[in-house]
C-alpha atoms as a PDB file:
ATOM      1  CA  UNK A   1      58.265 105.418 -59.952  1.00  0.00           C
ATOM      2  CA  UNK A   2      57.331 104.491 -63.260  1.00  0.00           C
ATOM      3  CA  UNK A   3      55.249 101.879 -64.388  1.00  0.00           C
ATOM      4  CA  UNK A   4      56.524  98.696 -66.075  1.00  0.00           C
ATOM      5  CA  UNK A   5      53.420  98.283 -68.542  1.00  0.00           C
ATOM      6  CA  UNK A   6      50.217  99.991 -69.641  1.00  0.00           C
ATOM      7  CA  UNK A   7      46.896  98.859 -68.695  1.00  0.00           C
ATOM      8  CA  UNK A   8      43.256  99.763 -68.253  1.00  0.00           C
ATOM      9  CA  UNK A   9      42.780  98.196 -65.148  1.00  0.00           C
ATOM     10  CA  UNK A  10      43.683 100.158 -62.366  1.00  0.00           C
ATOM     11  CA  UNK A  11      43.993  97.197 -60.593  1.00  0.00           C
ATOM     12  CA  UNK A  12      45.969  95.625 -62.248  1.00  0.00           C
ATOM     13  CA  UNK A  13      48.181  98.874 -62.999  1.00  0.00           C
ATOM     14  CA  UNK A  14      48.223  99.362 -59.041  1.00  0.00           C
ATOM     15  CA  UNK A  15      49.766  95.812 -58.473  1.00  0.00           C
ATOM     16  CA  UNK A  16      52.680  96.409 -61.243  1.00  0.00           C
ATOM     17  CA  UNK A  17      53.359  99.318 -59.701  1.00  0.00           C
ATOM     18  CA  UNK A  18      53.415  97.484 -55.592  1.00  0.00           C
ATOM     19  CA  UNK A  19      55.750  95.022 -57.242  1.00  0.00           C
ATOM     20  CA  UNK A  20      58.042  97.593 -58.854  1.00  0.00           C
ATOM     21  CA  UNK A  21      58.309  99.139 -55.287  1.00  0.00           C
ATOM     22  CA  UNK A  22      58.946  95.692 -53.476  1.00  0.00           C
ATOM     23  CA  UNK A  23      61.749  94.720 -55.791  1.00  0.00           C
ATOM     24  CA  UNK A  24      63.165  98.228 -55.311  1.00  0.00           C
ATOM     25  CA  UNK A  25      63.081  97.767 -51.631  1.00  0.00           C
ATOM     26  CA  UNK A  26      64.823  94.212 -51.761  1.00  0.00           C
ATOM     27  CA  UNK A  27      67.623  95.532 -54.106  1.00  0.00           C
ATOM     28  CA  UNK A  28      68.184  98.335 -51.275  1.00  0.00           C
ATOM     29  CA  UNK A  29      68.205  96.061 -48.711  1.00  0.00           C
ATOM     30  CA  UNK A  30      70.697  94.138 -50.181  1.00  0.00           C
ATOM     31  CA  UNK A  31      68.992  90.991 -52.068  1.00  0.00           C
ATOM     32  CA  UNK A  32      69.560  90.301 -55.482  1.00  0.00           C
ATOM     33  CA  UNK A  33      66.123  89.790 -57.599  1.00  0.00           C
ATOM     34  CA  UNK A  34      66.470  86.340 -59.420  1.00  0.00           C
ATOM     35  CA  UNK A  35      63.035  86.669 -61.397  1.00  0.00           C
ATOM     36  CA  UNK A  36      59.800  88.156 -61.244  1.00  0.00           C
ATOM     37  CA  UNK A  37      56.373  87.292 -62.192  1.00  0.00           C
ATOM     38  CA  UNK A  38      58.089  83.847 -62.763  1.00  0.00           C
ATOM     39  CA  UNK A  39      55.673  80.862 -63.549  1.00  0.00           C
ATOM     40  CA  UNK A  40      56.913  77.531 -63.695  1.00  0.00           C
ATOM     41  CA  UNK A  41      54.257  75.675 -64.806  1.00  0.00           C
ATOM     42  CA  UNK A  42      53.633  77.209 -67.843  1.00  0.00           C
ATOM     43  CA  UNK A  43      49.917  75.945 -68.740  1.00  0.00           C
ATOM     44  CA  UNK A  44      48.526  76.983 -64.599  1.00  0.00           C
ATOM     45  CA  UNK A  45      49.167  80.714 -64.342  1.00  0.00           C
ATOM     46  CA  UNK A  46      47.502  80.166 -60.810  1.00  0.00           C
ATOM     47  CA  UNK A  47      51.289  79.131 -59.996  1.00  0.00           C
ATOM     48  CA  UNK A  48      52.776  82.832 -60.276  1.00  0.00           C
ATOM     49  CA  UNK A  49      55.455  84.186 -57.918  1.00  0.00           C
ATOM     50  CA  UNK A  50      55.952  87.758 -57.893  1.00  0.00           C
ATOM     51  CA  UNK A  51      59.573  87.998 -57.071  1.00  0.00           C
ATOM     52  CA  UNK A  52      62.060  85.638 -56.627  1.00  0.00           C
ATOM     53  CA  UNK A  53      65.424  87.094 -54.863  1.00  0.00           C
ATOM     54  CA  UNK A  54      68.346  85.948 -53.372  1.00  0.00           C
ATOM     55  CA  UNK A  55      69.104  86.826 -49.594  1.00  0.00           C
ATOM     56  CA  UNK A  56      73.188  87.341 -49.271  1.00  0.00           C
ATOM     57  CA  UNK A  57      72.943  88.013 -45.363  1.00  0.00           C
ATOM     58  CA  UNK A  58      71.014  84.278 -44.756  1.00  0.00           C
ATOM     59  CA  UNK A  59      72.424  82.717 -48.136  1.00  0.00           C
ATOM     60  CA  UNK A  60      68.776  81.975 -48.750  1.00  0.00           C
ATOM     61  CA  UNK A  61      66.583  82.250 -52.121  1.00  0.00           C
ATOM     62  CA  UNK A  62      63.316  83.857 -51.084  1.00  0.00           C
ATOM     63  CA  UNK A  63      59.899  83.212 -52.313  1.00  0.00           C
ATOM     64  CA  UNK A  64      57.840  86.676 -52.406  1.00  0.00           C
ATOM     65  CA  UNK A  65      54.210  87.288 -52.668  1.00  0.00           C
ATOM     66  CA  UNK A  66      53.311  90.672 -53.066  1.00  0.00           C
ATOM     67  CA  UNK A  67      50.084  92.856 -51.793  1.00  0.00           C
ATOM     68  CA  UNK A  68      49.354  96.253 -52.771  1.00  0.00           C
ATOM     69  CA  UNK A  69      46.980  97.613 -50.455  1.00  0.00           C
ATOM     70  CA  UNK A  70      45.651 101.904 -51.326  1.00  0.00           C
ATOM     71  CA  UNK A  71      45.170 102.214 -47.598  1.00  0.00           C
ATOM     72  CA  UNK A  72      46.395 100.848 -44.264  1.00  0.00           C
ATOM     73  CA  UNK A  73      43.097  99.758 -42.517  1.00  0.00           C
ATOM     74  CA  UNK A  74      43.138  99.337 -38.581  1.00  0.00           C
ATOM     75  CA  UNK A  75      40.610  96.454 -38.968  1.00  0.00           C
ATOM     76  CA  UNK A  76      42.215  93.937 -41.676  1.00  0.00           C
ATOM     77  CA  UNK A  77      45.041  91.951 -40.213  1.00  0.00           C
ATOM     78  CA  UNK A  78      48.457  91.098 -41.785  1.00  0.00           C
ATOM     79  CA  UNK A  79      48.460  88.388 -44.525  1.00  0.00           C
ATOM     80  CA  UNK A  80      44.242  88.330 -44.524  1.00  0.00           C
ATOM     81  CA  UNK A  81      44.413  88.865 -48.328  1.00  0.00           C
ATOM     82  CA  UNK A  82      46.294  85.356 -48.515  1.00  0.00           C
ATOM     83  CA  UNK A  83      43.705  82.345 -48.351  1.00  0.00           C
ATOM     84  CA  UNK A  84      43.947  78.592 -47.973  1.00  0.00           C
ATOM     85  CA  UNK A  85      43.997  78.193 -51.850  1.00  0.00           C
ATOM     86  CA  UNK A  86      46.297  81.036 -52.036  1.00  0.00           C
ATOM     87  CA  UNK A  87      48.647  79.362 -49.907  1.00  0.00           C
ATOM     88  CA  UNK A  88      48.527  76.106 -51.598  1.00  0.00           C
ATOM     89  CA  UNK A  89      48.861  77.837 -54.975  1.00  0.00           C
ATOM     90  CA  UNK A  90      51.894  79.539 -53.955  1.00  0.00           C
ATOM     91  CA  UNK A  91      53.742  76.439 -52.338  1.00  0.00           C
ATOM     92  CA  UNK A  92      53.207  74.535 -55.066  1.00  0.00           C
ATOM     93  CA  UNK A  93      54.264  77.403 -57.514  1.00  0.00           C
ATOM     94  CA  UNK A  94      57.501  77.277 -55.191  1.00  0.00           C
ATOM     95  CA  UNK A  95      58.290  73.881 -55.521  1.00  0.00           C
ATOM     96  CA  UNK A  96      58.163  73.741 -59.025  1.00  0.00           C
ATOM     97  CA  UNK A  97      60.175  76.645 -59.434  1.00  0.00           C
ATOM     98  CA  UNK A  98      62.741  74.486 -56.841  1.00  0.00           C
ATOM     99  CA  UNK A  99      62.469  71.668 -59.101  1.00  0.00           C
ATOM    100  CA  UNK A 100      63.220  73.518 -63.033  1.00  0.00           C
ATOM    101  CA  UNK A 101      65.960  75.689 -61.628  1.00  0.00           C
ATOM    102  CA  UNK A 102      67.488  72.829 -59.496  1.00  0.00           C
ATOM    103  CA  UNK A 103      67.676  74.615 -56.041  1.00  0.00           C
ATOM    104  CA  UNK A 104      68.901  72.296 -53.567  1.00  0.00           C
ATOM    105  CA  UNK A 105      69.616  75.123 -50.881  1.00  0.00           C
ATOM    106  CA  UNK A 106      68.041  76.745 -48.422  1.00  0.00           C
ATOM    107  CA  UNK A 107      64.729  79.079 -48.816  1.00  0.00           C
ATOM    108  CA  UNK A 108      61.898  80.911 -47.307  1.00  0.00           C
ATOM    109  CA  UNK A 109      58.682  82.904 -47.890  1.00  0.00           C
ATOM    110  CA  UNK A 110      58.549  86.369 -47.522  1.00  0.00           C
ATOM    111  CA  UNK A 111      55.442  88.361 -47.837  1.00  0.00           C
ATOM    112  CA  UNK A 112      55.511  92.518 -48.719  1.00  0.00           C
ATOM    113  CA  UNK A 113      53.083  94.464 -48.340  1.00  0.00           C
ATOM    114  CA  UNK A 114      52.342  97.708 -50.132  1.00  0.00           C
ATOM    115  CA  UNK A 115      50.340 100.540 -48.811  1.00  0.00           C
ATOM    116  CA  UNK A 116      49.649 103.162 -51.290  1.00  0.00           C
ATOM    117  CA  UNK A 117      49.505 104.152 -54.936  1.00  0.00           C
ATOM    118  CA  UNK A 118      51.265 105.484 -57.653  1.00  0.00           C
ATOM    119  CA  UNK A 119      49.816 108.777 -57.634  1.00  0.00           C
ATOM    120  CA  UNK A 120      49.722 109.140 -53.916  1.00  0.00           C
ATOM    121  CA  UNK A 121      52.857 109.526 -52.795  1.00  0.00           C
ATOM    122  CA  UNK A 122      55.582 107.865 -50.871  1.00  0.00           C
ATOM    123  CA  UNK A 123      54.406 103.906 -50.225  1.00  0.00           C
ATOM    124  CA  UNK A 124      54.469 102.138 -46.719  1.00  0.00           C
ATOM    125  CA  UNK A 125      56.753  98.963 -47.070  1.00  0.00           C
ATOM    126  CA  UNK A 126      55.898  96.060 -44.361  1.00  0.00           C
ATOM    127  CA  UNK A 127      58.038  93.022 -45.215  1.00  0.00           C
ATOM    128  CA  UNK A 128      56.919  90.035 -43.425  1.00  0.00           C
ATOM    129  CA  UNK A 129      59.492  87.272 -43.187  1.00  0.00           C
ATOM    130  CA  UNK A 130      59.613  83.598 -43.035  1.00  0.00           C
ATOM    131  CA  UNK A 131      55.990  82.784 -43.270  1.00  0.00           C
ATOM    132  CA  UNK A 132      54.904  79.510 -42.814  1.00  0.00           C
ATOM    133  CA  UNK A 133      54.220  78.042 -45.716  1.00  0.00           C
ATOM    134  CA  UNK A 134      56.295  74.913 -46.154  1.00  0.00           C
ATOM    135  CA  UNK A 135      57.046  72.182 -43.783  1.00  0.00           C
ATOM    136  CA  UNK A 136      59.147  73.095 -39.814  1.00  0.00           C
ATOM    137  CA  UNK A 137      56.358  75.414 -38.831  1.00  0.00           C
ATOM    138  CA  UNK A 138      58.529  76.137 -35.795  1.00  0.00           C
ATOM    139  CA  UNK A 139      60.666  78.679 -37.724  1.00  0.00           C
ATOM    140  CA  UNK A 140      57.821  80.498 -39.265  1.00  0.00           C
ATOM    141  CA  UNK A 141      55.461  83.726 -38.661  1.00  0.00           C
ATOM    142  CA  UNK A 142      51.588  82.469 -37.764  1.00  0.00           C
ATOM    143  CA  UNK A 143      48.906  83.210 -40.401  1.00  0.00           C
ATOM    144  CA  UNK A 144      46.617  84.295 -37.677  1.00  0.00           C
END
């Protein structure tokens, strides 16, 4: 898969290519990608969401965060990468996206996680869905 810009950073170049693979995997799984890398509030680019698709089977719009990870460790847990500020970044980035496209429907936050890189083969995919970030923590996957 090829990658969507240059850049030195390896990094950097490693995410690009996680969140070409993630969007890849939603359009084969049926969601439509709305935006990506979409920032809201313009002047915080703390407030970035990596995709933002549209779920046909739940008629849902869905938040994603995406992690590229080169290897799957046995120690680190699921969603470790994601902090407190993290989280609060991202639901506030959501809400303001909510509020300048008007969304008045129904929604969730998915997170995807990449294993792998671009030179390395064919990526694991682990999508995580409906993790608690907003309010109704009853419907939700636990951070820990």
């Amino acid at each position: 898969m090829r990658l969507r810009r240059d850049s030195a950073n390896i990094g950097v170049a490693n995410g690009v290519w996680g969140e070409d693979v993630a969007a890849e995997y939603l359009r084969r799984a049926g969601f439509q990608i709305i935006d990506r890398n979409s920032c809201p509030v313009a002047k915080d680019r703390r407030l970035e969401i990596d995709l933002v698709a549209w779920d046909p089977k739940t008629d849902a719009m869905v938040f994603v965060e995406v992690k590229q990870h080169a290897t799957m460790s046995p120690y680190g847990r699921r969603l470790s990468r994601i902090d407190r500020r993290k989280r609060t970044n991202l639901r506030r980035a959501c809400n303001a996206w909510r509020r300048a496209n008007r969304w008045h429907g129904d929604f969730r936050f998915d997170v995807i996680e990449i294993y792998g890189t671009p030179s390395g083969g064919r990526p694991v995919v682990d999508h995580i869905e409906k993790v608690n970030l907003f309010a109704n923590p009853s419907r939700f996957v636990k951070w820990d």
